[in-house]
N, C-alpha and C. Protein backbone atom coordinates (compact mmCIF):
# COMPACT_ATOMS: atom_id res chain seq x y z
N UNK A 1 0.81 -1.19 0.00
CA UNK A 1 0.00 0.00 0.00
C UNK A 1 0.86 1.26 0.00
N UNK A 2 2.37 0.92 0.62
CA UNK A 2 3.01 2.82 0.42
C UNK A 2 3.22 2.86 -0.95
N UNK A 3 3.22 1.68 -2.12
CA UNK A 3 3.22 2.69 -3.02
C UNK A 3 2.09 3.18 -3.79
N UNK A 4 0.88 2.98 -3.43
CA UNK A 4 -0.41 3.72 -3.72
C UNK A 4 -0.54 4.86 -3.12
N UNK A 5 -0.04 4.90 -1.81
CA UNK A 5 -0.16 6.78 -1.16
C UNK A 5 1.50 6.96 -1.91
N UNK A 6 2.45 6.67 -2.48
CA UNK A 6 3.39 7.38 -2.81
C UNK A 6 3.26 7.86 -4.27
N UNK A 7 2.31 6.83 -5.20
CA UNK A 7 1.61 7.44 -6.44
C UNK A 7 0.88 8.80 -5.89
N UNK A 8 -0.15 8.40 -4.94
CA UNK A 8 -1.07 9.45 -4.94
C UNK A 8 -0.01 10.88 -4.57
N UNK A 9 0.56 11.20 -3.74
CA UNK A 9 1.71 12.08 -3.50
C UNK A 9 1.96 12.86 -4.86
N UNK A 10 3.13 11.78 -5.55
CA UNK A 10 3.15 12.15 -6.89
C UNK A 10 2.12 13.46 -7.94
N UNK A 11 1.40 11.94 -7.53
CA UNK A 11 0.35 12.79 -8.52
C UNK A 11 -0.79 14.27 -8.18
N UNK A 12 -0.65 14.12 -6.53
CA UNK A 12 -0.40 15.79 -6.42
C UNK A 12 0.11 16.04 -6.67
N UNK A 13 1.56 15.85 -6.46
CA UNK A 13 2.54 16.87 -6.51
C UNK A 13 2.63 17.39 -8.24
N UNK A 14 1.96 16.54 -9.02
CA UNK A 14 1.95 17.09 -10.78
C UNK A 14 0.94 18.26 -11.12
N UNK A 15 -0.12 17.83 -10.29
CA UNK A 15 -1.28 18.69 -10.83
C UNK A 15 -2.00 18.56 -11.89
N UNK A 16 -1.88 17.20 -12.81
CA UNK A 16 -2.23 16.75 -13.67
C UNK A 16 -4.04 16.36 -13.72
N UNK A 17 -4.54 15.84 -12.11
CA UNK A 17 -5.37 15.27 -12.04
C UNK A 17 -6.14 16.19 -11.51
N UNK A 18 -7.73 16.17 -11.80
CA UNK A 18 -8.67 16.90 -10.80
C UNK A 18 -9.22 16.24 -9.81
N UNK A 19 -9.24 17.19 -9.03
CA UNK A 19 -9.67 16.76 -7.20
C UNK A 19 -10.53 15.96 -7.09
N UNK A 20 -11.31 15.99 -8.33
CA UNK A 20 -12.37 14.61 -8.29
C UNK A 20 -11.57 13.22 -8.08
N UNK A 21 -10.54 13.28 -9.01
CA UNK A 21 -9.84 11.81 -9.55
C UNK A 21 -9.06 11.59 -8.14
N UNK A 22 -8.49 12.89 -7.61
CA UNK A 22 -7.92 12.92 -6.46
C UNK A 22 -8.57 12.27 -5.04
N UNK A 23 -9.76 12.64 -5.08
CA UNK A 23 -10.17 11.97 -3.97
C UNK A 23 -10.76 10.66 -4.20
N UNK A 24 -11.23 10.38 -5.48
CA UNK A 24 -11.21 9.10 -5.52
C UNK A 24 -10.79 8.12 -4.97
N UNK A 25 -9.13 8.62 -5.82
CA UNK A 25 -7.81 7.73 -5.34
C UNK A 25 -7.66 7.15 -3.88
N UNK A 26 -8.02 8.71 -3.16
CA UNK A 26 -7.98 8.68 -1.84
C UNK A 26 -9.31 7.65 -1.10
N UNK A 27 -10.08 7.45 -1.64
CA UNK A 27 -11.39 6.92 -1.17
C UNK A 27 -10.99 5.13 -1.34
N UNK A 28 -10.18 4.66 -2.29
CA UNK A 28 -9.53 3.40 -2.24
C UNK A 28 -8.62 3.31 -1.51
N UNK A 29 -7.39 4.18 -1.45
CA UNK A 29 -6.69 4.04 -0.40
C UNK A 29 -6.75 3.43 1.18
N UNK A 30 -8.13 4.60 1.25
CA UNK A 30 -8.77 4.07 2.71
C UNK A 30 -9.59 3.44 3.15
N UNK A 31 -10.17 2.83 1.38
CA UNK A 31 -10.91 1.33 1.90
C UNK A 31 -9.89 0.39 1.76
N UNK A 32 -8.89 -0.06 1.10
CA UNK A 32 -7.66 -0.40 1.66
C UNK A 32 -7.17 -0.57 3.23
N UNK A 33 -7.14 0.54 3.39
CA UNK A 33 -5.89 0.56 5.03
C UNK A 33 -7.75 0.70 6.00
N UNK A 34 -8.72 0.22 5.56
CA UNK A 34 -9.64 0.31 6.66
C UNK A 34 -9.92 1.61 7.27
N UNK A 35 -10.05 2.96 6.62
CA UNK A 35 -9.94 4.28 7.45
C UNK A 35 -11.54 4.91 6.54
N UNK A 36 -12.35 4.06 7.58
CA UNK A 36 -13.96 4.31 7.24
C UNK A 36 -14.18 5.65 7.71
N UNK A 37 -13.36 6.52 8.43
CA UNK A 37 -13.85 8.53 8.69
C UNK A 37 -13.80 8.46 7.30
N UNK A 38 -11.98 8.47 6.88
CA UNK A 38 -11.29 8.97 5.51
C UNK A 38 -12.76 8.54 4.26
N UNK A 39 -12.81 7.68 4.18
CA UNK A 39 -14.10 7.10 3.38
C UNK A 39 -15.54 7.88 3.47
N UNK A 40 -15.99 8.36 4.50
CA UNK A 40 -16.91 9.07 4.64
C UNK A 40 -16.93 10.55 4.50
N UNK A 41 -15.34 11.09 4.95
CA UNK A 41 -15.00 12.29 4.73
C UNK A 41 -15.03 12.88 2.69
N UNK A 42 -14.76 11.63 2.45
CA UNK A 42 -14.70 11.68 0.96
C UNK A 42 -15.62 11.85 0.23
N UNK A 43 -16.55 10.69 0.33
CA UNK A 43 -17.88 10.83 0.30
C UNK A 43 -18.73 11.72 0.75
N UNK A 44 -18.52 12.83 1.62
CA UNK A 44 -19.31 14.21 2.11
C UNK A 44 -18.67 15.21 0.84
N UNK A 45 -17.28 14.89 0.39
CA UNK A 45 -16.75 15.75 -0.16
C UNK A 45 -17.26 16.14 -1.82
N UNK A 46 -17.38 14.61 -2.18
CA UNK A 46 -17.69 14.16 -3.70
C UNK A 46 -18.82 14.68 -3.53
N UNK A 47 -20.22 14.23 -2.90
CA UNK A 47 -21.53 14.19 -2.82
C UNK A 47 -21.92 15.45 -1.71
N UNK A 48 -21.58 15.69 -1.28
CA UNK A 48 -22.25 16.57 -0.47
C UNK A 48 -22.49 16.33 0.86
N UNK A 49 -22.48 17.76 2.10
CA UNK A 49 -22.76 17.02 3.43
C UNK A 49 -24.35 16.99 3.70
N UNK A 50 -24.64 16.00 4.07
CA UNK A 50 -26.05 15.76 4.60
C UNK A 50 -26.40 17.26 5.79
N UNK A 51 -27.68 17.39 5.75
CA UNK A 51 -28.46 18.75 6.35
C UNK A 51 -27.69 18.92 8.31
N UNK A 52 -27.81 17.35 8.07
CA UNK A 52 -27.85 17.18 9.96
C UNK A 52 -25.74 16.69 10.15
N UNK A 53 -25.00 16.93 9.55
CA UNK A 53 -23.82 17.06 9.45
C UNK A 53 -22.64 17.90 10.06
N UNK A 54 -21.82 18.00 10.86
CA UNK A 54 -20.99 19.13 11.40
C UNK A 54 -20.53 19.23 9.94
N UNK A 55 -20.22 20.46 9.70
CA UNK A 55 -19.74 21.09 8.36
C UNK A 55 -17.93 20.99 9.13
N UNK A 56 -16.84 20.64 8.54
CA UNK A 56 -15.75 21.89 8.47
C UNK A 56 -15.42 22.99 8.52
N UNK A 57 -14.49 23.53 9.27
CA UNK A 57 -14.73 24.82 9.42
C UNK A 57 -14.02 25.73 8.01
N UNK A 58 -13.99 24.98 7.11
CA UNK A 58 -13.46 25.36 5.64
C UNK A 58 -14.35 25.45 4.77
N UNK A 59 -15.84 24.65 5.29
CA UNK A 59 -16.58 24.76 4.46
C UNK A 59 -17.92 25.61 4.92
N UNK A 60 -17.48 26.33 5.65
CA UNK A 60 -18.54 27.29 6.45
C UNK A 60 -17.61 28.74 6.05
N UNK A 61 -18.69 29.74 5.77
CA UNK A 61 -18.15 30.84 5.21
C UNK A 61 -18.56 32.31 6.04
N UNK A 62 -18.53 33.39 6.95
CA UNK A 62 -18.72 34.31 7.58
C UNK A 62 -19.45 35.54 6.56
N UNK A 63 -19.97 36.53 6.40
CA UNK A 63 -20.18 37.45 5.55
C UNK A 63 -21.02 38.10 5.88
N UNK A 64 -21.09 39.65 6.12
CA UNK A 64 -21.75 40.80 6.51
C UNK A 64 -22.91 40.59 5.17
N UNK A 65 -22.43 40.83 3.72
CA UNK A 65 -23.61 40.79 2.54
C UNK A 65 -23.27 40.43 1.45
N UNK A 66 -24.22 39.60 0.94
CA UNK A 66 -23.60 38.21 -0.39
C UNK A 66 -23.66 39.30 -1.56
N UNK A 67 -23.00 38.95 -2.74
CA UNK A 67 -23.01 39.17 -4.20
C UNK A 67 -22.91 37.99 -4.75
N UNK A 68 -23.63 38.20 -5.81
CA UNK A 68 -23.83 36.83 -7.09
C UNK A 68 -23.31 37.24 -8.44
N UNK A 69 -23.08 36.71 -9.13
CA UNK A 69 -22.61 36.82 -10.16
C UNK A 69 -23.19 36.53 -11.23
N UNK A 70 -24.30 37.60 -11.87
CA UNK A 70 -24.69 37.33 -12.98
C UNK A 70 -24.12 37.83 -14.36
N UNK A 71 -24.51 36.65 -15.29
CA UNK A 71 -23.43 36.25 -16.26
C UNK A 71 -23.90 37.91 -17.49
N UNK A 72 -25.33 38.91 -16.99
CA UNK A 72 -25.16 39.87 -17.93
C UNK A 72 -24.94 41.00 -17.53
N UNK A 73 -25.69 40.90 -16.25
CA UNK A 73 -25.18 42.35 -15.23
C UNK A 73 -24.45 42.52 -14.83
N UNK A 74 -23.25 41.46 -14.36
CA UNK A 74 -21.91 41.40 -13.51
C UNK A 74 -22.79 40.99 -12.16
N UNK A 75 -21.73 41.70 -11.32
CA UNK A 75 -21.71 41.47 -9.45
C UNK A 75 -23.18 41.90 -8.86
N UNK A 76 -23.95 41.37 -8.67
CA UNK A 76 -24.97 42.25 -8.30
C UNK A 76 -25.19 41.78 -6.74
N UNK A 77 -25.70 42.95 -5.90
CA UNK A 77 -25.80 42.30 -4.61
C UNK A 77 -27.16 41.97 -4.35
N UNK A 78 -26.94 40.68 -3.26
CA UNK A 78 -28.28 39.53 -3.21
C UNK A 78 -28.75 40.01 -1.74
N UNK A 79 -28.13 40.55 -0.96
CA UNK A 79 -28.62 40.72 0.97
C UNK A 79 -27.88 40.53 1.47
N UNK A 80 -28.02 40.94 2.76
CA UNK A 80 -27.34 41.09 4.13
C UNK A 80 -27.75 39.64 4.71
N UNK A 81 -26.47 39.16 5.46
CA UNK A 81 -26.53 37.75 5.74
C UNK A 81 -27.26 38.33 7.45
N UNK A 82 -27.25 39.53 7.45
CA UNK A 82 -27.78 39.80 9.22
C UNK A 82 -29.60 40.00 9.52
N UNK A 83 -29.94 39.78 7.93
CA UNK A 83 -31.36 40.04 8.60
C UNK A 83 -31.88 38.67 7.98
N UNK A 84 -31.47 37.50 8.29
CA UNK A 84 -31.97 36.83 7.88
C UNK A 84 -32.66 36.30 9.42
N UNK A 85 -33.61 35.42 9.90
CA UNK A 85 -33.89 34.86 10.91
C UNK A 85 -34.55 33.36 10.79
């Protein structure tokens, strides 16, 4: 198995692959070495976290007021994240 995490290494380290293929990789790895978080962490990542889920704190974002990006108007702003309730 080190040389499947020493491919995977690699093949970060190229940048060749997208993060999809990347975590893939990673999602065999750790059904491999038995690392059922790593497997689930992956699977939140690919698919999405379920409603009732602790988020990451990477995937949680802070913001006084959103802008969207429409593709004819440009930046337009959507609201204040403070009056929501």
């Amino acid at each position: 198995m080190s040389s499947a995490v020493h491919d995977m290494q690699v093949a970060i380290l190229e940048g060749k692959q997208s993060l999809t293929q990347l975590l893939r990789r990673t999602k065999l790895i750790a059904a491999s070495l038995n690392l059922a978080d790593v497997e689930k962490w992956v699977d939140y990542e690919l698919k999405g976290y379920p409603a009732d889920a602790d988020l990451p704190k990477y995937r949680t974002v802070n913001t006084e007021a959103l802008h969207i990006l429409n593709p004819v108007q440009g930046w337009r702003f959507a609201g204040h994240s403070c009056c929501r309730r």
